[in-house]
Structure formats: C-alpha cells, structure tokens
PDB file of N, CA and C in Angstrom:
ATOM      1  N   UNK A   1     -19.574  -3.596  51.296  1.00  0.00           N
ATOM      2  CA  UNK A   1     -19.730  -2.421  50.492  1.00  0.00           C
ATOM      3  C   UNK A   1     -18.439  -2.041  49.789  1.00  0.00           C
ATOM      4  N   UNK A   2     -17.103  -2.515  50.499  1.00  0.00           N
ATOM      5  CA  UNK A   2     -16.250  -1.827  50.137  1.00  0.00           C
ATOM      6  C   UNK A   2     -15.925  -2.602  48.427  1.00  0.00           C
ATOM      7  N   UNK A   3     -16.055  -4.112  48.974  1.00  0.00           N
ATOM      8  CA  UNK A   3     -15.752  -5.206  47.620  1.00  0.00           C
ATOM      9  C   UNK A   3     -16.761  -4.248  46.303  1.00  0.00           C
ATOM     10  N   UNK A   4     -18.500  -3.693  46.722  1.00  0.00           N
ATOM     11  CA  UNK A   4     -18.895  -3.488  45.237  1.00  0.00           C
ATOM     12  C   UNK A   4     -18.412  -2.571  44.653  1.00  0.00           C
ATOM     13  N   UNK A   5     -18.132  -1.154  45.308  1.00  0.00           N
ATOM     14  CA  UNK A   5     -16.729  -0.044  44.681  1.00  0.00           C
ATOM     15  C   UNK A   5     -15.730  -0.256  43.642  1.00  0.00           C
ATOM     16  N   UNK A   6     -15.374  -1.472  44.543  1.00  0.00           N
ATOM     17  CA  UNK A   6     -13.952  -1.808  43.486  1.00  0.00           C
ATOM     18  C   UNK A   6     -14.517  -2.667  42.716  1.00  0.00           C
ATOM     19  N   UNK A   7     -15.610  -3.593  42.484  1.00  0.00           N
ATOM     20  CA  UNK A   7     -15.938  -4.004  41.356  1.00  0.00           C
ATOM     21  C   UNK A   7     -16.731  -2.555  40.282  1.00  0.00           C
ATOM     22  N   UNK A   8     -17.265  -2.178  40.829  1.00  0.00           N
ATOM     23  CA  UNK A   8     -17.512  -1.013  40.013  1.00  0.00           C
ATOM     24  C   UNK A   8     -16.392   0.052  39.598  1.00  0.00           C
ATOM     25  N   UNK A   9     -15.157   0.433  40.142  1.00  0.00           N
ATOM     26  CA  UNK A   9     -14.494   1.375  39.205  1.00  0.00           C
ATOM     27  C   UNK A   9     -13.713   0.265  38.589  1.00  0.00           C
ATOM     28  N   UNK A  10     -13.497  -0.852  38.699  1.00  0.00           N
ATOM     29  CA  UNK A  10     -13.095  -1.633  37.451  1.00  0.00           C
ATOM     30  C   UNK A  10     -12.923  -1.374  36.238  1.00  0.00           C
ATOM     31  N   UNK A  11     -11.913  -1.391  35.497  1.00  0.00           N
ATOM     32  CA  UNK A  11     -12.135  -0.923  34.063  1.00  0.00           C
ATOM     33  C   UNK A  11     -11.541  -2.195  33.450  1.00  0.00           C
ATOM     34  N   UNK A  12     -12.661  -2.223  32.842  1.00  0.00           N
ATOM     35  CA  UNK A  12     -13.038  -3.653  31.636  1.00  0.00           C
ATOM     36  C   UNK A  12     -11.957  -3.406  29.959  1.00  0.00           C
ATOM     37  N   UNK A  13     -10.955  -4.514  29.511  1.00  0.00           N
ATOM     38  CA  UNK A  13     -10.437  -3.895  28.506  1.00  0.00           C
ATOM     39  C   UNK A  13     -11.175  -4.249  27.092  1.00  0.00           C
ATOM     40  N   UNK A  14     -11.313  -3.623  26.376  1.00  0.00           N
ATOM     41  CA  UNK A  14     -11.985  -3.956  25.051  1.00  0.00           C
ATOM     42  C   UNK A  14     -11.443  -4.299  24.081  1.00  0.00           C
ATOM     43  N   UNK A  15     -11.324  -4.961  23.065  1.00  0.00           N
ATOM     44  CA  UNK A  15     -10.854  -5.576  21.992  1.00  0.00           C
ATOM     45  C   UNK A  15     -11.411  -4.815  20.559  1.00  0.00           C
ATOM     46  N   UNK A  16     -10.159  -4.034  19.892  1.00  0.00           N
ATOM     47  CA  UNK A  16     -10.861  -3.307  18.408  1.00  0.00           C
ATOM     48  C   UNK A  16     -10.378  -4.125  17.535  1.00  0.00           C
ATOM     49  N   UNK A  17     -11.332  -4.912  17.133  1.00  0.00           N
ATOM     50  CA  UNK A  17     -10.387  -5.167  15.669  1.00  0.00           C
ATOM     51  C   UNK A  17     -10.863  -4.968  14.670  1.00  0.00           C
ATOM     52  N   UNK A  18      -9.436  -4.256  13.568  1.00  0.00           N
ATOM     53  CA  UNK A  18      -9.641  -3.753  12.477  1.00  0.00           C
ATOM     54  C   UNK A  18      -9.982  -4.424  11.521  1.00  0.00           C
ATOM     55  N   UNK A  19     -10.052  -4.442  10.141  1.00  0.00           N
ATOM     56  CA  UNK A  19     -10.388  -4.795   9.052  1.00  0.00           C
ATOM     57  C   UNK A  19      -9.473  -3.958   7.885  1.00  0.00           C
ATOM     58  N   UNK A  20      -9.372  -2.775   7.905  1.00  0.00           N
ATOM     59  CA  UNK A  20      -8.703  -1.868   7.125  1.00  0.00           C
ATOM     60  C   UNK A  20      -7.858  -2.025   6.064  1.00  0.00           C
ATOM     61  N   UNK A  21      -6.781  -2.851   6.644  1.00  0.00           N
ATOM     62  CA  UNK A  21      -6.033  -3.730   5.190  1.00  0.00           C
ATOM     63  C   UNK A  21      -6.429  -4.205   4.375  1.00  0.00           C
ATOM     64  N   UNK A  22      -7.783  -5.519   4.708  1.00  0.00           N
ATOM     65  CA  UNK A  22      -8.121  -6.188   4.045  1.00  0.00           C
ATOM     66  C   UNK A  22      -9.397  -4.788   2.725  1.00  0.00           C
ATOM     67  N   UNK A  23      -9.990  -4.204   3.342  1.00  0.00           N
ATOM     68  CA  UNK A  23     -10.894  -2.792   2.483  1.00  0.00           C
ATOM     69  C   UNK A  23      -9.350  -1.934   1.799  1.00  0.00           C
ATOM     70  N   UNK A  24      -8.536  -1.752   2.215  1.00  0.00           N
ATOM     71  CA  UNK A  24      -7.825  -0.914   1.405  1.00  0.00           C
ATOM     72  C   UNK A  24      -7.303  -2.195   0.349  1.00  0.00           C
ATOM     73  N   UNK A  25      -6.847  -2.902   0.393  1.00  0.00           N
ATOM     74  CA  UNK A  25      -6.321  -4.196  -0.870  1.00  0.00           C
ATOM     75  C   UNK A  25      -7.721  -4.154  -1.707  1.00  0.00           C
ATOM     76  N   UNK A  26      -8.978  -4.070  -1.244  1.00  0.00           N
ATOM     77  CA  UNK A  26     -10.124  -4.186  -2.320  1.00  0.00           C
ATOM     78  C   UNK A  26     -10.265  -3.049  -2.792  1.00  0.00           C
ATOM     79  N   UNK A  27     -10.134  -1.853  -2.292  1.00  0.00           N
ATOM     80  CA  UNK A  27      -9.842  -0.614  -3.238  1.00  0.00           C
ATOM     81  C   UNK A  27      -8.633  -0.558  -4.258  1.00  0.00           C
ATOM     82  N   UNK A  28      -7.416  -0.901  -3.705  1.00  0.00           N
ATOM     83  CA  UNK A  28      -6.454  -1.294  -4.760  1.00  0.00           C
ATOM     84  C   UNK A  28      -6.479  -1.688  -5.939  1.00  0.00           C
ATOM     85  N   UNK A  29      -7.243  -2.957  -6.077  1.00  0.00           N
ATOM     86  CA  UNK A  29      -8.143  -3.505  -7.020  1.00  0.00           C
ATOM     87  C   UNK A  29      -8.768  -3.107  -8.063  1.00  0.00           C
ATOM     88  N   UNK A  30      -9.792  -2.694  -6.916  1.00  0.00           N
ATOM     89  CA  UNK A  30     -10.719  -1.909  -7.970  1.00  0.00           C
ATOM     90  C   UNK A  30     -10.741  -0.486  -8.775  1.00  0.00           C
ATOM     91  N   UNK A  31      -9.207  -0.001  -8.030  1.00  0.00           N
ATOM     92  CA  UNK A  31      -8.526   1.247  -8.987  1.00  0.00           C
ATOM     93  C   UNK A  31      -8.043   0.824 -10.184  1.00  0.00           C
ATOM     94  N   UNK A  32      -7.274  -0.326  -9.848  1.00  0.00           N
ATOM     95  CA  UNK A  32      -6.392  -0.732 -10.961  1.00  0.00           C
ATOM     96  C   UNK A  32      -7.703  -1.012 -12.464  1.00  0.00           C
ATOM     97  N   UNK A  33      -8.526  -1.400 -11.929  1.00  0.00           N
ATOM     98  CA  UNK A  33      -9.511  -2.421 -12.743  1.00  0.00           C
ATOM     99  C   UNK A  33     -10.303  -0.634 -13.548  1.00  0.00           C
ATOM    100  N   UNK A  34     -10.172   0.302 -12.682  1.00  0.00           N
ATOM    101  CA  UNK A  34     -11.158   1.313 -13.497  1.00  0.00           C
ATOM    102  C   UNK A  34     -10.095   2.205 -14.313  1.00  0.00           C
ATOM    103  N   UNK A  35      -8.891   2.292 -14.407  1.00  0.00           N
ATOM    104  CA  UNK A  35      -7.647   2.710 -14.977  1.00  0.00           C
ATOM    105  C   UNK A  35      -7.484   1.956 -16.607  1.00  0.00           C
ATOM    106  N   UNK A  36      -7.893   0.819 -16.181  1.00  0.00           N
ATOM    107  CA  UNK A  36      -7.928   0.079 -17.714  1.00  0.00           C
ATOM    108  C   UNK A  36      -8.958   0.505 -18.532  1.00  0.00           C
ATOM    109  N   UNK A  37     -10.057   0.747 -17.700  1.00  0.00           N
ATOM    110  CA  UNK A  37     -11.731   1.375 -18.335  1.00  0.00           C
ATOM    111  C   UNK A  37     -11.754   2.979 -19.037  1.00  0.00           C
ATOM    112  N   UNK A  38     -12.029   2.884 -20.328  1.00  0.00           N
ATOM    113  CA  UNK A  38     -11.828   4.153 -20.706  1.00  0.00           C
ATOM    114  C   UNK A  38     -13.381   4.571 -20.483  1.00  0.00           C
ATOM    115  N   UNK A  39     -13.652   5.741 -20.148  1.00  0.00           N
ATOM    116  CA  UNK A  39     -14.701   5.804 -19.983  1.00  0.00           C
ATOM    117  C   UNK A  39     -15.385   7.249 -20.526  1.00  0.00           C
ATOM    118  N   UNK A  40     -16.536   6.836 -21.762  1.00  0.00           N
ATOM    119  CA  UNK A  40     -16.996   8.393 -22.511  1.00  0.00           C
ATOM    120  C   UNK A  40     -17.173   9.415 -22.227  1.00  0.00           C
ATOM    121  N   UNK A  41     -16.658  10.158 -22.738  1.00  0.00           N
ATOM    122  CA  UNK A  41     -16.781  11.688 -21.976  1.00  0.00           C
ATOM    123  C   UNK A  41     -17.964  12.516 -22.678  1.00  0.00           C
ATOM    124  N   UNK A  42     -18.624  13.483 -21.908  1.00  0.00           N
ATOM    125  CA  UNK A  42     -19.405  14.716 -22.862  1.00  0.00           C
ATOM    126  C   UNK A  42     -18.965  16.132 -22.566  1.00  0.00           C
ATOM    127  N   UNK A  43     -18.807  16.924 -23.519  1.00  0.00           N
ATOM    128  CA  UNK A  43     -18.700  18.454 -22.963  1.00  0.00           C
ATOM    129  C   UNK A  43     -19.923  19.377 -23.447  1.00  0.00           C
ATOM    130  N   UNK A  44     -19.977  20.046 -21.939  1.00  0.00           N
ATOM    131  CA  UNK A  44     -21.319  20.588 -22.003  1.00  0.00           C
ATOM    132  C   UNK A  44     -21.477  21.797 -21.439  1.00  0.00           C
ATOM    133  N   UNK A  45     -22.065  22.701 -22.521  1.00  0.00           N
ATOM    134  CA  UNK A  45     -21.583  24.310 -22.307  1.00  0.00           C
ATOM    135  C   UNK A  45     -22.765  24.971 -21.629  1.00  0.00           C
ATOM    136  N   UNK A  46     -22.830  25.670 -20.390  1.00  0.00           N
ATOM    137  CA  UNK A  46     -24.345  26.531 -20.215  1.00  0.00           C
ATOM    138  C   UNK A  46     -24.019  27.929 -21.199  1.00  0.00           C
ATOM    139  N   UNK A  47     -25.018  28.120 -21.337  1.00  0.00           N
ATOM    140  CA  UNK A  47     -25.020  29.846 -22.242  1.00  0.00           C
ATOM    141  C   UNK A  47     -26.206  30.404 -22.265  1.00  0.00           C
ATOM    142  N   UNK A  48     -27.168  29.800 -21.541  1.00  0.00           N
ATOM    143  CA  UNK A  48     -28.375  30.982 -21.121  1.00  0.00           C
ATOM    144  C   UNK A  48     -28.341  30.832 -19.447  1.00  0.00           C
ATOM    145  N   UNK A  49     -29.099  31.869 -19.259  1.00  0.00           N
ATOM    146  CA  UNK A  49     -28.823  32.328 -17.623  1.00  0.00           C
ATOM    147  C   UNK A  49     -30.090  31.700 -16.878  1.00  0.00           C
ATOM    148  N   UNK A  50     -29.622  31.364 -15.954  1.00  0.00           N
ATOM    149  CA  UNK A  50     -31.167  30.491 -15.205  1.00  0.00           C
ATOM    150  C   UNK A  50     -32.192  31.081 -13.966  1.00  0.00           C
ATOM    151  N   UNK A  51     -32.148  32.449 -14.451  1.00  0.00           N
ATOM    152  CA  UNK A  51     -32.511  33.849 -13.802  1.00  0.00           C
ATOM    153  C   UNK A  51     -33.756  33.409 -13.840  1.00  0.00           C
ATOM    154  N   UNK A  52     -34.439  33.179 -14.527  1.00  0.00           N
ATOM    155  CA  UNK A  52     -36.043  33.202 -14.601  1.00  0.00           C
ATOM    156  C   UNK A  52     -36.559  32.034 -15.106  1.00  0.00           C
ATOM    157  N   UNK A  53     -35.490  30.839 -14.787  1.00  0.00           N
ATOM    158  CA  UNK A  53     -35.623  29.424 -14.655  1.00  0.00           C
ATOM    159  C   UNK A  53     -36.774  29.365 -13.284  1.00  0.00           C
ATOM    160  N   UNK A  54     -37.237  27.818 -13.634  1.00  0.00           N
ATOM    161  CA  UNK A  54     -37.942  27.539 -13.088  1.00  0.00           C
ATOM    162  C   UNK A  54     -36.673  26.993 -11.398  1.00  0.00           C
ATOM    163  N   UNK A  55     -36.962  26.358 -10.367  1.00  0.00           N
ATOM    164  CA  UNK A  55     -36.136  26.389  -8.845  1.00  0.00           C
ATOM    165  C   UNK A  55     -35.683  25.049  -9.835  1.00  0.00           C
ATOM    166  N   UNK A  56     -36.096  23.929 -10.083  1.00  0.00           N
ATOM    167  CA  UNK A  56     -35.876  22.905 -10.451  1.00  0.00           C
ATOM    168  C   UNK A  56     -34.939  22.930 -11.586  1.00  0.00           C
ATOM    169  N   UNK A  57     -34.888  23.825 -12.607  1.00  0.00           N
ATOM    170  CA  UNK A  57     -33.922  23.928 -13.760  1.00  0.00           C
ATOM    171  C   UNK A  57     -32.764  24.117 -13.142  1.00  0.00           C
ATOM    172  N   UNK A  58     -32.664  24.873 -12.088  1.00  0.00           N
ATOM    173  CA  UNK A  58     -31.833  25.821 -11.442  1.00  0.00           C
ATOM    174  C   UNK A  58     -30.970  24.712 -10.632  1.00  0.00           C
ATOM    175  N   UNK A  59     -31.747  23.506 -10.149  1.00  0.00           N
ATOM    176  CA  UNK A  59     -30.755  22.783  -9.559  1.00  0.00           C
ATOM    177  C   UNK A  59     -30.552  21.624 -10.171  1.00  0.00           C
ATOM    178  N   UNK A  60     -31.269  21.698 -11.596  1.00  0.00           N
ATOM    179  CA  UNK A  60     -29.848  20.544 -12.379  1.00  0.00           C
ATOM    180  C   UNK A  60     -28.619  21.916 -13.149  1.00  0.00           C
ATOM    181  N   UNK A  61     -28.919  22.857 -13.318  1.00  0.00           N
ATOM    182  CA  UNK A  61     -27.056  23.212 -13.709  1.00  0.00           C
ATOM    183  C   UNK A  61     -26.502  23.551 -12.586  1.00  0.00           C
ATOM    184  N   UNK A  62     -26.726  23.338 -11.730  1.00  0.00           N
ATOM    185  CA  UNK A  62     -25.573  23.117 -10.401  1.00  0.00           C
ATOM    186  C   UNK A  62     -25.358  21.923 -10.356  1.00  0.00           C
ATOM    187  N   UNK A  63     -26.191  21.079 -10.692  1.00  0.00           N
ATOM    188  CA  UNK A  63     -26.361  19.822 -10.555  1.00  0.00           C
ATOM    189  C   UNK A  63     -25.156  18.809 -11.336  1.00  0.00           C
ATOM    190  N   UNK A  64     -25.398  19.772 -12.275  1.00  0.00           N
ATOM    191  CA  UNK A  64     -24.258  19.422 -13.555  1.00  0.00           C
ATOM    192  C   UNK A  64     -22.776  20.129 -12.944  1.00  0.00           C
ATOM    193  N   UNK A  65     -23.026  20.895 -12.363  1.00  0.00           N
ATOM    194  CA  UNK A  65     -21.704  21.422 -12.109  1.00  0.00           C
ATOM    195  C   UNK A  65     -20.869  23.080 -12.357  1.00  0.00           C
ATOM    196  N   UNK A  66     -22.351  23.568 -13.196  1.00  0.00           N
ATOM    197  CA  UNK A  66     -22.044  24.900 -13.865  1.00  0.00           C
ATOM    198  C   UNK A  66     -21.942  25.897 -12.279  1.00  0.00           C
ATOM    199  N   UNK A  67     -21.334  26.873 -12.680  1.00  0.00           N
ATOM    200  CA  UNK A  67     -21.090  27.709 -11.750  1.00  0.00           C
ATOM    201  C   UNK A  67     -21.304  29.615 -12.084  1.00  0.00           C
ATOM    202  N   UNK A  68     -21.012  29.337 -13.798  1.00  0.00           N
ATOM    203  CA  UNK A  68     -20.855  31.194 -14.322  1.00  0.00           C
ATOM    204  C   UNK A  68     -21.204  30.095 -15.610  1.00  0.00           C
ATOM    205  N   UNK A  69     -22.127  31.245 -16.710  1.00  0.00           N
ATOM    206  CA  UNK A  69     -21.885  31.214 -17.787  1.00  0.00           C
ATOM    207  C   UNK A  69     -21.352  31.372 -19.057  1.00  0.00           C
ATOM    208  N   UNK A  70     -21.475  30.636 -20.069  1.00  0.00           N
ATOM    209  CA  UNK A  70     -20.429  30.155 -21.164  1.00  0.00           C
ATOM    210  C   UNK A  70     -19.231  29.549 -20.319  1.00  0.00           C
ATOM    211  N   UNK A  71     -19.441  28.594 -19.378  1.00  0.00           N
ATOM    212  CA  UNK A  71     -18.818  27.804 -18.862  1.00  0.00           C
ATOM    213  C   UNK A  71     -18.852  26.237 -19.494  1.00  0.00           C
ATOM    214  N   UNK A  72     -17.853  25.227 -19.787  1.00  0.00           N
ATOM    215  CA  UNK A  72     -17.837  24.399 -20.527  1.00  0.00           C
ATOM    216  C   UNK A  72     -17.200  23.225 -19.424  1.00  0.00           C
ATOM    217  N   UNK A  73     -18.126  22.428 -19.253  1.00  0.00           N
ATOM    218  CA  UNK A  73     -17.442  21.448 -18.560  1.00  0.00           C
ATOM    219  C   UNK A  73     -17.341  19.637 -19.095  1.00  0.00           C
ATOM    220  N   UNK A  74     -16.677  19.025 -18.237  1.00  0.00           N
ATOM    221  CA  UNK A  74     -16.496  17.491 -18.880  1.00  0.00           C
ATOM    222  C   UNK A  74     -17.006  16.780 -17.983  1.00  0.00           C
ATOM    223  N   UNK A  75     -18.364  16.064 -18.446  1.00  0.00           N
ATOM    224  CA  UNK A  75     -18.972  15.085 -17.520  1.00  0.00           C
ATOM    225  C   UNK A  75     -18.738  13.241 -18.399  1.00  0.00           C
ATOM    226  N   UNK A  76     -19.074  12.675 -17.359  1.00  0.00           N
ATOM    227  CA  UNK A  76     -19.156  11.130 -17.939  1.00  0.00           C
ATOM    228  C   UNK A  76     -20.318  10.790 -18.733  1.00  0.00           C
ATOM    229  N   UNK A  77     -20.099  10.280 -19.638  1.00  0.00           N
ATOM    230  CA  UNK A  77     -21.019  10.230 -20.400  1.00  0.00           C
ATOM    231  C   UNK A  77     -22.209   9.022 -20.017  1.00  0.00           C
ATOM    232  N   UNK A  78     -23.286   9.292 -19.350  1.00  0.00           N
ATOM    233  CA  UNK A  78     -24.126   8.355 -18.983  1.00  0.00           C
ATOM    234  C   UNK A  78     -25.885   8.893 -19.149  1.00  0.00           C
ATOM    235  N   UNK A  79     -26.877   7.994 -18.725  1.00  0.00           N
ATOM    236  CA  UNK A  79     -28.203   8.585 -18.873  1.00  0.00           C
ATOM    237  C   UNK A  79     -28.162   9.359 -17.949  1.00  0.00           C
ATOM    238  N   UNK A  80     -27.392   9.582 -16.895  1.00  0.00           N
ATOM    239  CA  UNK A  80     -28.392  10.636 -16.027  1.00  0.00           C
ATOM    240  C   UNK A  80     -27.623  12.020 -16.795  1.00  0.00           C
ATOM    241  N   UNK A  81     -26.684  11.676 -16.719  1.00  0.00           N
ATOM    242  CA  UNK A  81     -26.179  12.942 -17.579  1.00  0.00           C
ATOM    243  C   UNK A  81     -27.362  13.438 -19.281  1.00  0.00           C
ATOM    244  N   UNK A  82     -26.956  12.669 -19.591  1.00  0.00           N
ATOM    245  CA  UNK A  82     -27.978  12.867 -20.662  1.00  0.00           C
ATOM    246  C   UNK A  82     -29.389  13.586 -20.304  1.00  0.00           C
ATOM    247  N   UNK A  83     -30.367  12.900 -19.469  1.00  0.00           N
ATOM    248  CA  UNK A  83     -31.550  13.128 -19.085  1.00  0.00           C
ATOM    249  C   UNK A  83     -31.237  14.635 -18.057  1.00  0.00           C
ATOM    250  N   UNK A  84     -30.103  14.884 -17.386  1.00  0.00           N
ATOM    251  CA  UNK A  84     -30.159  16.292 -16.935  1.00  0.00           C
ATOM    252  C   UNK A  84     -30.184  17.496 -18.107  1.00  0.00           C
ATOM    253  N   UNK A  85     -29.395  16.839 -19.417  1.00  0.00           N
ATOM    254  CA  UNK A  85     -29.283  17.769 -20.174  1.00  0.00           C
ATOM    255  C   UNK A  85     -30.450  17.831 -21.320  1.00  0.00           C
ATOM    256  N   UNK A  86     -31.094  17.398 -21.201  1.00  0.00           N
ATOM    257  CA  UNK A  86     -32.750  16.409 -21.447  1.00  0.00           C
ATOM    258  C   UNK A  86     -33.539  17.666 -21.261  1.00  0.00           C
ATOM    259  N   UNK A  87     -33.453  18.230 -19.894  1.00  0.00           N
ATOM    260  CA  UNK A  87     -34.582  18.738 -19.024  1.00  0.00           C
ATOM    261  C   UNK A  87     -34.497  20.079 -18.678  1.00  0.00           C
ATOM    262  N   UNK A  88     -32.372  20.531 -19.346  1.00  0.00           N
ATOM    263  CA  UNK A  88     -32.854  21.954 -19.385  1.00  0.00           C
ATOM    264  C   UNK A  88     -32.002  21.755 -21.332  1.00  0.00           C
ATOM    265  N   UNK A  89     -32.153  21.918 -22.065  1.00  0.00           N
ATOM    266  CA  UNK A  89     -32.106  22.336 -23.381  1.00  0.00           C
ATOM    267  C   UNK A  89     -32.114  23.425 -24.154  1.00  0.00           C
ATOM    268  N   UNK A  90     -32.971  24.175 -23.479  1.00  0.00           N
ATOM    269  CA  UNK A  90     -32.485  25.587 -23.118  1.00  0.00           C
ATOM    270  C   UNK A  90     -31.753  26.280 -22.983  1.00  0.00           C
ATOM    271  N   UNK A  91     -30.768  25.833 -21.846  1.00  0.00           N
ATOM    272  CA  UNK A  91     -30.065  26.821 -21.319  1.00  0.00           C
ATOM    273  C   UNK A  91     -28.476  25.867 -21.181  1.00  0.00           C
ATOM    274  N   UNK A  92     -28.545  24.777 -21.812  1.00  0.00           N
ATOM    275  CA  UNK A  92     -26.984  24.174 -21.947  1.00  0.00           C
ATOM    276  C   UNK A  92     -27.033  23.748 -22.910  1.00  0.00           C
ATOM    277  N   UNK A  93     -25.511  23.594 -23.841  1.00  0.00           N
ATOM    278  CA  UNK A  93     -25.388  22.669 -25.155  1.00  0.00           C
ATOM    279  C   UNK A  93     -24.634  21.746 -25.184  1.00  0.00           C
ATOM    280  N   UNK A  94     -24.956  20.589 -25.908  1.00  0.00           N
ATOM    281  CA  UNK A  94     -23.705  19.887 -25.835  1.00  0.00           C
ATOM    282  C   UNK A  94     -22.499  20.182 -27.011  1.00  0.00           C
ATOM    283  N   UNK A  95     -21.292  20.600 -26.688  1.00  0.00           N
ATOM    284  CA  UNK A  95     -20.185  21.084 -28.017  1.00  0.00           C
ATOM    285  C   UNK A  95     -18.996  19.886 -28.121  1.00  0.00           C
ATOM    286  N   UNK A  96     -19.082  19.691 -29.077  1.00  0.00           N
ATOM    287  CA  UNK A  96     -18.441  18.328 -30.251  1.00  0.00           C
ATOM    288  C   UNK A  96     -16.969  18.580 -29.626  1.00  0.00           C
TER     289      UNK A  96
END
C-alpha cells in the first residue's frame, strides 16, 4: 500500500512547447506587406437621428461606428461598407 501512495503523489513533468516566434515573424510580414497597400477610404456622415428607426437600422450605425450625430467618420472602403450604407440612406451620407 505504501509503494501505491508514492506512485500516486508523483508529479509527472510536462513539456510546453511554444511556437510564438515562429507566429510573431508571420505577423511581421504581413505588417510590412499591408503598409505598402494603400487602401480606399470613405467618409461617412450620420445626420438624421435613428429614434424611430427601425432595431435593425439602429444596429448598422453603430455598426458603422456612429456614436452622436453630424458625426463624420473614415471607414475602408469595401462592399460591406457600402451595402451598410445601402440600407440606411436615410439617415447617413457619404461627403466627398
């Protein structure tokens, strides 16, 4: 009885091995690589109030990023961006 004790409080050592260097050198990378990338911008103003918006209008200009109105912000210029500003037209503009 006494031998299974001491095989039981035994403590077993474990082996961690990292990876970390090798993921931070591929982020490195791929900073450098998006620094060269200019990438289109849009600015996009809310100026109606989304008081008596529908729940769904309401969470693409948060969505977008608005917070108070006649607020003007700078998003990347892509379809979802586009298609958020698609769906309320209303109540954001896009300014040149």
């Amino acid at each position: 009885m006494a031998e299974t004790k001491k095989a039981a409080t035994k403590k077993t050592e474990t082996k961690v091995e990292t990876k970390a260097p090798a993921k931070a050198e591929a982020k490195s990378e791929s900073k450098s690589e998006s620094k060269t990338q200019v990438k289109a911008t849009i600015r996009i103003q809310y100026f109606r109030s989304k008081i008596q918006a529908p729940v769904k209008h309401k969470r693409v200009i948060k969505g977008l990023g608005f917070t108070r109105l006649n607020q003007i912000v700078v998003r990347e210029d892509t379809p979802s961006i586009r298609g958020m500003v698609k769906t309320v037209p209303h109540l954001v503009r896009i300014v040149d």
